[in-house]
C-alpha atoms as a PDB file:
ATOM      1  CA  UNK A   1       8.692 -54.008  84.945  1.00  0.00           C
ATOM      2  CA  UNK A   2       8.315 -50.342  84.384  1.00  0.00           C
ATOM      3  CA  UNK A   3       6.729 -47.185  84.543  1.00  0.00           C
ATOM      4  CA  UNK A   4       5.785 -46.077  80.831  1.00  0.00           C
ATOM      5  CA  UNK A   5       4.981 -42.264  81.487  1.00  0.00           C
ATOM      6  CA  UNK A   6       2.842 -40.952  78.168  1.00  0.00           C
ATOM      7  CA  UNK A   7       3.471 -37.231  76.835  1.00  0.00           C
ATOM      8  CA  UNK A   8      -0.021 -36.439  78.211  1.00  0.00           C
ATOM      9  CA  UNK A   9       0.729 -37.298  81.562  1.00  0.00           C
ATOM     10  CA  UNK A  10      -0.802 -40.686  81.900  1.00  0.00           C
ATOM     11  CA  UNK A  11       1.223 -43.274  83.779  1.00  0.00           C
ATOM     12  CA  UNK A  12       0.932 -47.184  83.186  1.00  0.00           C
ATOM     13  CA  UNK A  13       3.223 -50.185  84.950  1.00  0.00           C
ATOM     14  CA  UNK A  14       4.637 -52.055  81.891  1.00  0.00           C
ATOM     15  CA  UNK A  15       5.816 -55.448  81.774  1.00  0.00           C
ATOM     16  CA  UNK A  16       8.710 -56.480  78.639  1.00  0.00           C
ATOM     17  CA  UNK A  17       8.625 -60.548  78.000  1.00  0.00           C
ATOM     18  CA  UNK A  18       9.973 -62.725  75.364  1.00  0.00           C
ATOM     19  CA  UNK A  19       7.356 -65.191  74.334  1.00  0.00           C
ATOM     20  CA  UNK A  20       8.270 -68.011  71.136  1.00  0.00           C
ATOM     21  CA  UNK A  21      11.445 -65.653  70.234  1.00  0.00           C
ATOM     22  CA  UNK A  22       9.296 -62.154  70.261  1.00  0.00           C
ATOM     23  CA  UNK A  23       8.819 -59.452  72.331  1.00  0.00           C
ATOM     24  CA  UNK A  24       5.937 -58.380  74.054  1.00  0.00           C
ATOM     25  CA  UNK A  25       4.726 -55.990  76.280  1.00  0.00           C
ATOM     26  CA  UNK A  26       2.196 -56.713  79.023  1.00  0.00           C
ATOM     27  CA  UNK A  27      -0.275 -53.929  80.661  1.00  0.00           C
ATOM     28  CA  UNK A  28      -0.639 -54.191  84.418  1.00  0.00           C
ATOM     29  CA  UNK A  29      -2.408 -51.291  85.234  1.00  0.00           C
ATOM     30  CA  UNK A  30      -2.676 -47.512  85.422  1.00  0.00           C
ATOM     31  CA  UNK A  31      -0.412 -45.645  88.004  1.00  0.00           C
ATOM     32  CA  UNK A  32      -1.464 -44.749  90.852  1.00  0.00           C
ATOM     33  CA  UNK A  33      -4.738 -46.665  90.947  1.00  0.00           C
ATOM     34  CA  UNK A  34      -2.975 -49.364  90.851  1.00  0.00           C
ATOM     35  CA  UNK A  35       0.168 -49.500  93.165  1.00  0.00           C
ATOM     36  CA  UNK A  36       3.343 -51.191  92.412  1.00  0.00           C
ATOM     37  CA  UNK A  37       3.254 -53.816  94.699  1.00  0.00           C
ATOM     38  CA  UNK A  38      -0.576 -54.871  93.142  1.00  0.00           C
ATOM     39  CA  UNK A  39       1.379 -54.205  89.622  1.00  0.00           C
ATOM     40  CA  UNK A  40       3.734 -57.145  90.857  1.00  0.00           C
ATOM     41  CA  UNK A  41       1.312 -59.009  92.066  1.00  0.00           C
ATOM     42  CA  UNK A  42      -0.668 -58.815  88.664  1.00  0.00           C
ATOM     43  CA  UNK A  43       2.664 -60.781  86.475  1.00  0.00           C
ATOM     44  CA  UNK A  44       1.667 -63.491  84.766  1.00  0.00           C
ATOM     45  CA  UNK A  45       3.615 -66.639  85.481  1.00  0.00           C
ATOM     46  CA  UNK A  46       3.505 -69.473  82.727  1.00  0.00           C
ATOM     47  CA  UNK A  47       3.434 -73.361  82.887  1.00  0.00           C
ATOM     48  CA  UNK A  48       6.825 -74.832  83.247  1.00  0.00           C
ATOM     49  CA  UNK A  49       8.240 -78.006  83.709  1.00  0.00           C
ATOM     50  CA  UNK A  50      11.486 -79.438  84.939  1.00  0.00           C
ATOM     51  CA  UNK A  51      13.042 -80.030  81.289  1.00  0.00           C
ATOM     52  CA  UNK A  52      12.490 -76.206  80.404  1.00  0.00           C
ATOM     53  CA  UNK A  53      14.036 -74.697  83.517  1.00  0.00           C
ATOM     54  CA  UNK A  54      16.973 -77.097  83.035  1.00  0.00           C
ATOM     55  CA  UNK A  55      17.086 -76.247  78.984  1.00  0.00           C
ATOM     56  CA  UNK A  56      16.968 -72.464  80.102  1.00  0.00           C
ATOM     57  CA  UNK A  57      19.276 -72.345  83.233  1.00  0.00           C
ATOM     58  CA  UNK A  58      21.986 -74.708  81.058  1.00  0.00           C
ATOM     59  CA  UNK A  59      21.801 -72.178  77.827  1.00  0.00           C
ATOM     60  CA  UNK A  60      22.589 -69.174  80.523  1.00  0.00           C
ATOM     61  CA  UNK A  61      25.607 -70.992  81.669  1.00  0.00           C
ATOM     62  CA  UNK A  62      26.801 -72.071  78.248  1.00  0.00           C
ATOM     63  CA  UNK A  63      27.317 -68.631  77.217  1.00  0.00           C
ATOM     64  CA  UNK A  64      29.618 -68.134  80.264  1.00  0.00           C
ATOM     65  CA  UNK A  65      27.055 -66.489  82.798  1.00  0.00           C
ATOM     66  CA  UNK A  66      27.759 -68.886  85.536  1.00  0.00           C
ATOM     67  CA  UNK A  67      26.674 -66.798  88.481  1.00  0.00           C
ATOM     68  CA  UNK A  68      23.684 -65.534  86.652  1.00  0.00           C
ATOM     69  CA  UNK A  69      22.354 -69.032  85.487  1.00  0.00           C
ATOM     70  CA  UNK A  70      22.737 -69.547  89.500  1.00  0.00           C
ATOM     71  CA  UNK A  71      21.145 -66.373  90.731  1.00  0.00           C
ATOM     72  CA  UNK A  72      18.353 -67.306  87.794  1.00  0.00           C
ATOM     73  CA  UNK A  73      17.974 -71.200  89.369  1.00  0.00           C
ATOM     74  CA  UNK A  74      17.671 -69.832  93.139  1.00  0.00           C
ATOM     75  CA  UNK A  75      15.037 -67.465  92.056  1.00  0.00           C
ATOM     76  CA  UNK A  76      12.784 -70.112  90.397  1.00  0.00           C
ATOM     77  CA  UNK A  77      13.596 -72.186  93.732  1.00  0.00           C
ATOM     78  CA  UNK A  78      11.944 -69.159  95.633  1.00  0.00           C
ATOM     79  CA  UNK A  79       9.009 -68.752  93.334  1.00  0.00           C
ATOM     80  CA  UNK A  80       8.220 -72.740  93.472  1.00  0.00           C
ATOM     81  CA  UNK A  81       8.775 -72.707  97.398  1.00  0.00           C
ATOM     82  CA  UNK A  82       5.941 -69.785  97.351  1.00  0.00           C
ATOM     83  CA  UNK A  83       3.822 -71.773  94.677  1.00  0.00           C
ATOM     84  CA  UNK A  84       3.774 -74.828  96.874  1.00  0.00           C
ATOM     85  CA  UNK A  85       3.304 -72.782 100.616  1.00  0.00           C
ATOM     86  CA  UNK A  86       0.223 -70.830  98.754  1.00  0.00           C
ATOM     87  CA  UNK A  87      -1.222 -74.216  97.123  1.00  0.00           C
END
């Protein structure tokens, strides 16, 4: 996530993704009505399943990225914790 600041002075919280093999960019909202915490807060967060996380976390560590594929696999951990304490 970033801060895309436009030559006429306008601010807006950016989000790059890769969606299907292209790139995208995602609008969360115009700075500073909308703060970056609520910016955050506004991601979007996909259906996954257990054979796609697996897929993903095993292609990180194939191309020799050991600790990232684990930093990537504790994160998801966090975010399903949250998913499952919020309902």
């Amino acid at each position: 996530m970033y801060l895309q600041i436009d030559k006429s002075g306008a601010n807006y919280w950016r989000l790059n993704y890769r969606f299907a093999g292209k790139e995208k960019t995602l609008a969360l909202g115009v700075y500073p009505e909308v703060s970056r915490a609520a910016a955050l807060g506004r991601r979007p967060i996909a259906d996954i399943d257990t054979p796609m996380i697996l897929t993903i976390l095993k292609r990180i560590d194939g191309r020799g990225a050991r600790f990232t594929a684990h930093r990537v696999g504790s994160e998801i951990s966090r975010v399903c914790r949250f998913a499952i304490k919020e309902g």
